[in-house]
N, C-alpha and C. Protein backbone atom coordinates (compact mmCIF):
# COMPACT_ATOMS: atom_id res chain seq x y z
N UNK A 1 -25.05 108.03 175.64
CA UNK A 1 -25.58 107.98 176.99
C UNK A 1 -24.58 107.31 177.94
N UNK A 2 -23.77 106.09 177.18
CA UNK A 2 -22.95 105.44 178.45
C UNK A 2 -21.95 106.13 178.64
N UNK A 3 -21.25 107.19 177.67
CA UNK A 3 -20.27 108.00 177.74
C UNK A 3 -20.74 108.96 178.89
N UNK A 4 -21.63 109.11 178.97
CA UNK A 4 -21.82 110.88 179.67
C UNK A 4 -21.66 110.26 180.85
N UNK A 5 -22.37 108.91 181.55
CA UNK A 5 -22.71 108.92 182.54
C UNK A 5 -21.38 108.10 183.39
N UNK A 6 -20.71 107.17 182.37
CA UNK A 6 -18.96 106.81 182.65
C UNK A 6 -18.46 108.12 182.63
N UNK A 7 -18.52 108.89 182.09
CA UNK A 7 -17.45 110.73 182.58
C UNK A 7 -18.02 111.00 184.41
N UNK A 8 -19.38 110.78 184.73
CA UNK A 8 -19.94 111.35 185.47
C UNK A 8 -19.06 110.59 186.68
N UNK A 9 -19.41 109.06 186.88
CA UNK A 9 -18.74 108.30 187.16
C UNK A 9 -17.81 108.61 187.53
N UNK A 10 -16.49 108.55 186.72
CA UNK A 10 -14.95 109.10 186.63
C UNK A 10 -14.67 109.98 187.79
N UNK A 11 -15.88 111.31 187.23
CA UNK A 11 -15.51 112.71 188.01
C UNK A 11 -15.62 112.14 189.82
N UNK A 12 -16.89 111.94 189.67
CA UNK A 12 -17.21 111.63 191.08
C UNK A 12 -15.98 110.45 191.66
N UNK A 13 -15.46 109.62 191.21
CA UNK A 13 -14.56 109.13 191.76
C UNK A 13 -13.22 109.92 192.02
N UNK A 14 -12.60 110.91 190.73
CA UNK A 14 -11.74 111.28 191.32
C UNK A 14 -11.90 112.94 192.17
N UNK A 15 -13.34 112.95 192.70
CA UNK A 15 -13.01 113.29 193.62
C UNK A 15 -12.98 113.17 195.09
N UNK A 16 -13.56 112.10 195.00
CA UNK A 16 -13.36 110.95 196.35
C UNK A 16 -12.06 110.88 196.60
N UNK A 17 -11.04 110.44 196.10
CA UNK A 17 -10.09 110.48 196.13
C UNK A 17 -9.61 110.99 196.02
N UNK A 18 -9.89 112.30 196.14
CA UNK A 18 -8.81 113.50 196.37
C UNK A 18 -9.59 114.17 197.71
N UNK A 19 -10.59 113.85 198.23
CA UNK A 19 -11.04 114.31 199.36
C UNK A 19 -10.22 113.32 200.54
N UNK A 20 -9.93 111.90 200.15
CA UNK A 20 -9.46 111.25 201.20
C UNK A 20 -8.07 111.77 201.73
N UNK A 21 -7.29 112.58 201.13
CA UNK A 21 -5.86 112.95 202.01
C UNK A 21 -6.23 114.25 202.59
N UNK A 22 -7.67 114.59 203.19
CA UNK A 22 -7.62 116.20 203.63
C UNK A 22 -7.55 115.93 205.01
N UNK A 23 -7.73 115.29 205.42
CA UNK A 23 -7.15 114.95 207.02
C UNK A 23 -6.00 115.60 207.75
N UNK A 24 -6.26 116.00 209.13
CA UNK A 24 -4.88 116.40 209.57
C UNK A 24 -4.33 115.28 209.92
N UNK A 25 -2.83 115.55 209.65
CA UNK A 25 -1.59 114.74 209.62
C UNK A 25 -1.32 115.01 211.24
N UNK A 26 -0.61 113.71 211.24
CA UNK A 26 -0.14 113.97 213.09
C UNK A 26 1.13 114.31 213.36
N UNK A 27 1.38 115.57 214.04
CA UNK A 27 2.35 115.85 213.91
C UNK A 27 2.78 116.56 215.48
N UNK A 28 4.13 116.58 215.67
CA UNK A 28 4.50 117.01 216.82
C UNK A 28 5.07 118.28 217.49
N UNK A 29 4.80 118.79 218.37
CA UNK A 29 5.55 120.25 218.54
C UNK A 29 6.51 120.21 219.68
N UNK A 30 7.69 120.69 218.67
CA UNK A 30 9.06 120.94 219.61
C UNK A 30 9.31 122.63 219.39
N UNK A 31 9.25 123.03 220.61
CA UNK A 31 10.02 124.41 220.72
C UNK A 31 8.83 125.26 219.52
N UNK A 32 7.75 125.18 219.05
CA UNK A 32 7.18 126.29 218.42
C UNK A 32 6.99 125.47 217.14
N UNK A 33 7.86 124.25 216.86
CA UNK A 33 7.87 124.42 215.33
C UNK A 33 7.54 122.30 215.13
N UNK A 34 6.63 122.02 214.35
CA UNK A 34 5.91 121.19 214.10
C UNK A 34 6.71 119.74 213.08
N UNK A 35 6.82 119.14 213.67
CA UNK A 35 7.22 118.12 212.84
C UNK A 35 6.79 116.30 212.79
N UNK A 36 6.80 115.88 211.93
CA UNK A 36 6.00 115.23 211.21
C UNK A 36 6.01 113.79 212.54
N UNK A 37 5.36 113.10 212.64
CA UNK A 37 4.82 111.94 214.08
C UNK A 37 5.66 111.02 212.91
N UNK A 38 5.98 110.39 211.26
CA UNK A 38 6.66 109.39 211.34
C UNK A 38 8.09 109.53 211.54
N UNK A 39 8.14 111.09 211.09
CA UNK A 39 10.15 111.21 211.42
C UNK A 39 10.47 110.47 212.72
N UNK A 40 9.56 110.90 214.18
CA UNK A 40 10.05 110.16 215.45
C UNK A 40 10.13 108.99 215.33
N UNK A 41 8.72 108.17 214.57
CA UNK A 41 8.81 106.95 214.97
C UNK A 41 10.07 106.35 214.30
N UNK A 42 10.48 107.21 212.90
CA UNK A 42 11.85 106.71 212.56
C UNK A 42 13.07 106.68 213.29
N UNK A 43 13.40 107.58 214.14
CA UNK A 43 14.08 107.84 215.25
C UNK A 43 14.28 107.06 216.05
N UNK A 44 13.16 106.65 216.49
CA UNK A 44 12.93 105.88 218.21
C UNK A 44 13.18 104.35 217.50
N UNK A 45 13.12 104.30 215.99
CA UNK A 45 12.74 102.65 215.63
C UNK A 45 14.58 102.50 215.14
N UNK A 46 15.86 103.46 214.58
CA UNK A 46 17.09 103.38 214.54
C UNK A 46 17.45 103.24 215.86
N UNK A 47 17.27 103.55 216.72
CA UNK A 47 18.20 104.05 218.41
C UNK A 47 17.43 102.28 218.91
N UNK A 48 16.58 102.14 218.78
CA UNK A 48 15.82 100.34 219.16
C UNK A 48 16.61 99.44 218.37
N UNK A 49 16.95 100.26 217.07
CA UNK A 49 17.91 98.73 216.18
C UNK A 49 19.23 98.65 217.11
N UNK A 50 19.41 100.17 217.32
CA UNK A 50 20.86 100.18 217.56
C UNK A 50 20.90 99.22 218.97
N UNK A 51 20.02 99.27 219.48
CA UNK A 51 19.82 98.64 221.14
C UNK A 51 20.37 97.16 220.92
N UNK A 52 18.95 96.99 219.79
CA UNK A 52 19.41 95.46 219.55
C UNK A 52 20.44 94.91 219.21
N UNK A 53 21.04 95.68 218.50
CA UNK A 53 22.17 95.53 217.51
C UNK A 53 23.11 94.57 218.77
N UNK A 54 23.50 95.83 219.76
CA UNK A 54 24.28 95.46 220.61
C UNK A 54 23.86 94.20 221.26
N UNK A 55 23.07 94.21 222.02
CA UNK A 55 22.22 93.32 222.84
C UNK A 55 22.82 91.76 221.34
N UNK A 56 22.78 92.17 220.55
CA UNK A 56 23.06 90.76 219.65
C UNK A 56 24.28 90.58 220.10
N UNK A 57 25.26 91.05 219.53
CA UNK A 57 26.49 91.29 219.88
C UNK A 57 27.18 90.78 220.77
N UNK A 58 26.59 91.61 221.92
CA UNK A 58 27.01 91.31 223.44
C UNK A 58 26.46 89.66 223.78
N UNK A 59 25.76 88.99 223.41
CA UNK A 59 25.15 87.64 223.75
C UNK A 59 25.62 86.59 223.08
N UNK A 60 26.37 87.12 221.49
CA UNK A 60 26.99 86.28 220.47
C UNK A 60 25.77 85.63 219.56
N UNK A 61 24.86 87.10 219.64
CA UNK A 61 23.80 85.64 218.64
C UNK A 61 24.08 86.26 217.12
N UNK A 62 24.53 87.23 216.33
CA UNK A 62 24.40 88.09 215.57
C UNK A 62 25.02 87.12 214.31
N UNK A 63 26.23 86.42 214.83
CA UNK A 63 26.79 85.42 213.38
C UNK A 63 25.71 84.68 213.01
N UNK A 64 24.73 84.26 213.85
CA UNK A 64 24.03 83.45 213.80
C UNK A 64 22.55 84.16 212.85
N UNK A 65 22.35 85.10 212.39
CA UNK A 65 21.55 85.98 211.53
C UNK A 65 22.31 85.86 209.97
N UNK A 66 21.68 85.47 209.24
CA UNK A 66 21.74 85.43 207.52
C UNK A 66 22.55 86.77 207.16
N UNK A 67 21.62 86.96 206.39
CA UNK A 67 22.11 88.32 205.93
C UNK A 67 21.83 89.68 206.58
N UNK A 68 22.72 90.50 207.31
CA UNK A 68 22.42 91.74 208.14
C UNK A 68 22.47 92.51 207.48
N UNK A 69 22.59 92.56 206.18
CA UNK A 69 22.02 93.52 205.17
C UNK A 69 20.66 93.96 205.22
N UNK A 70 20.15 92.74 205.18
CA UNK A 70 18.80 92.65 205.09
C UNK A 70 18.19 92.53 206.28
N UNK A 71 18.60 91.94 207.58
CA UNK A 71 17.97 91.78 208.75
C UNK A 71 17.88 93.23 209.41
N UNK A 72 18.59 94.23 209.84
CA UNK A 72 18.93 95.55 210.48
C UNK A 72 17.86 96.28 209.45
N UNK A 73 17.95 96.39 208.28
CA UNK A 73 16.80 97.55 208.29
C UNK A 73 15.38 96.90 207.67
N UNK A 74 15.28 95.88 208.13
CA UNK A 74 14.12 95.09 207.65
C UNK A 74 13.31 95.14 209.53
N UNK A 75 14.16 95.26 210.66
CA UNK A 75 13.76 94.93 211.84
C UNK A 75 13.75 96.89 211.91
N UNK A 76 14.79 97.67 211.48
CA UNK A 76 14.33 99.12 211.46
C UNK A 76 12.93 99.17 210.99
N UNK A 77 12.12 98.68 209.88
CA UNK A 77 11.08 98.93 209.16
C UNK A 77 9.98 98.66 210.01
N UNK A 78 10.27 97.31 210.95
CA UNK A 78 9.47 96.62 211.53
C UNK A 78 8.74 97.59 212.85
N UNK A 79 9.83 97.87 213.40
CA UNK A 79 9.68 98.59 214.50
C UNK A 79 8.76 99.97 214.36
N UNK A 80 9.63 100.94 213.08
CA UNK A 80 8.36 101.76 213.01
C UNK A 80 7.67 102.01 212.71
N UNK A 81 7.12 100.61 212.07
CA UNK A 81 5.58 100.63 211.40
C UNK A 81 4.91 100.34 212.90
N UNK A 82 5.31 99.67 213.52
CA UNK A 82 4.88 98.92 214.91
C UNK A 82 5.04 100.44 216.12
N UNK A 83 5.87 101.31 216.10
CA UNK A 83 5.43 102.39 216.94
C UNK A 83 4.64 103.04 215.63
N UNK A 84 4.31 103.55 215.14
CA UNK A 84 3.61 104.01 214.37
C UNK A 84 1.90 103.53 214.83
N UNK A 85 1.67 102.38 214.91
CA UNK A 85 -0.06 101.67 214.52
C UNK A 85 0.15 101.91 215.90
N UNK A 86 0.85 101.99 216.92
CA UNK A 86 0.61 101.89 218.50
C UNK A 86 0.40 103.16 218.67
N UNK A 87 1.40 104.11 218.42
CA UNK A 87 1.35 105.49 219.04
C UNK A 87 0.07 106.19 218.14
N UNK A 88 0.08 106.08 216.90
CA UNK A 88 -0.61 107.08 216.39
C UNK A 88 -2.16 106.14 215.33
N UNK A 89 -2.38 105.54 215.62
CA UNK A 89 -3.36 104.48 214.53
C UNK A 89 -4.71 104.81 215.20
């Protein structure tokens, strides 16, 4: 009996979870042809590093950052999770 009703269980869960990704995805249209809302925010969030980048640069604060290994695409990540929850959340 606890078998049948743990299978039953199971089923019904995995298909909850396979109903949760049927959602439309947000996506954008250029010229006819559709592409995906995080590629931009990846876009818009490199060309913002690159802004900063300079803006560091140009002010002399950039020696003053640890490791820019890790700072530049950790502040890339930042940004387009952050246009991401703004533009599309």
């Amino acid at each position: 009996m606890f078998v049948r009703q743990f299978g039953k269980t199971w089923l019904l869960c995995l298909a909850v979870i396979g109903c949760t990704g049927c959602s439309r995805a947000p996506s954008i249209e250029i010229i006819g042809s559709f592409f995906p809302a995080w590629m931009f925010c990846i876009m818009a969030a490199l060309i913002l590093t690159g802004l900063i980048r300079l803006a560091l640069v140009r002010w002399e604060m950039e020696q003053k950052l640890a490791p820019l290994i890790v700072f530049y695409p950790s502040l890339a990540v930042a940004i387009s999770c952050s246009l991401w929850f703004i533009l599309f959340a």
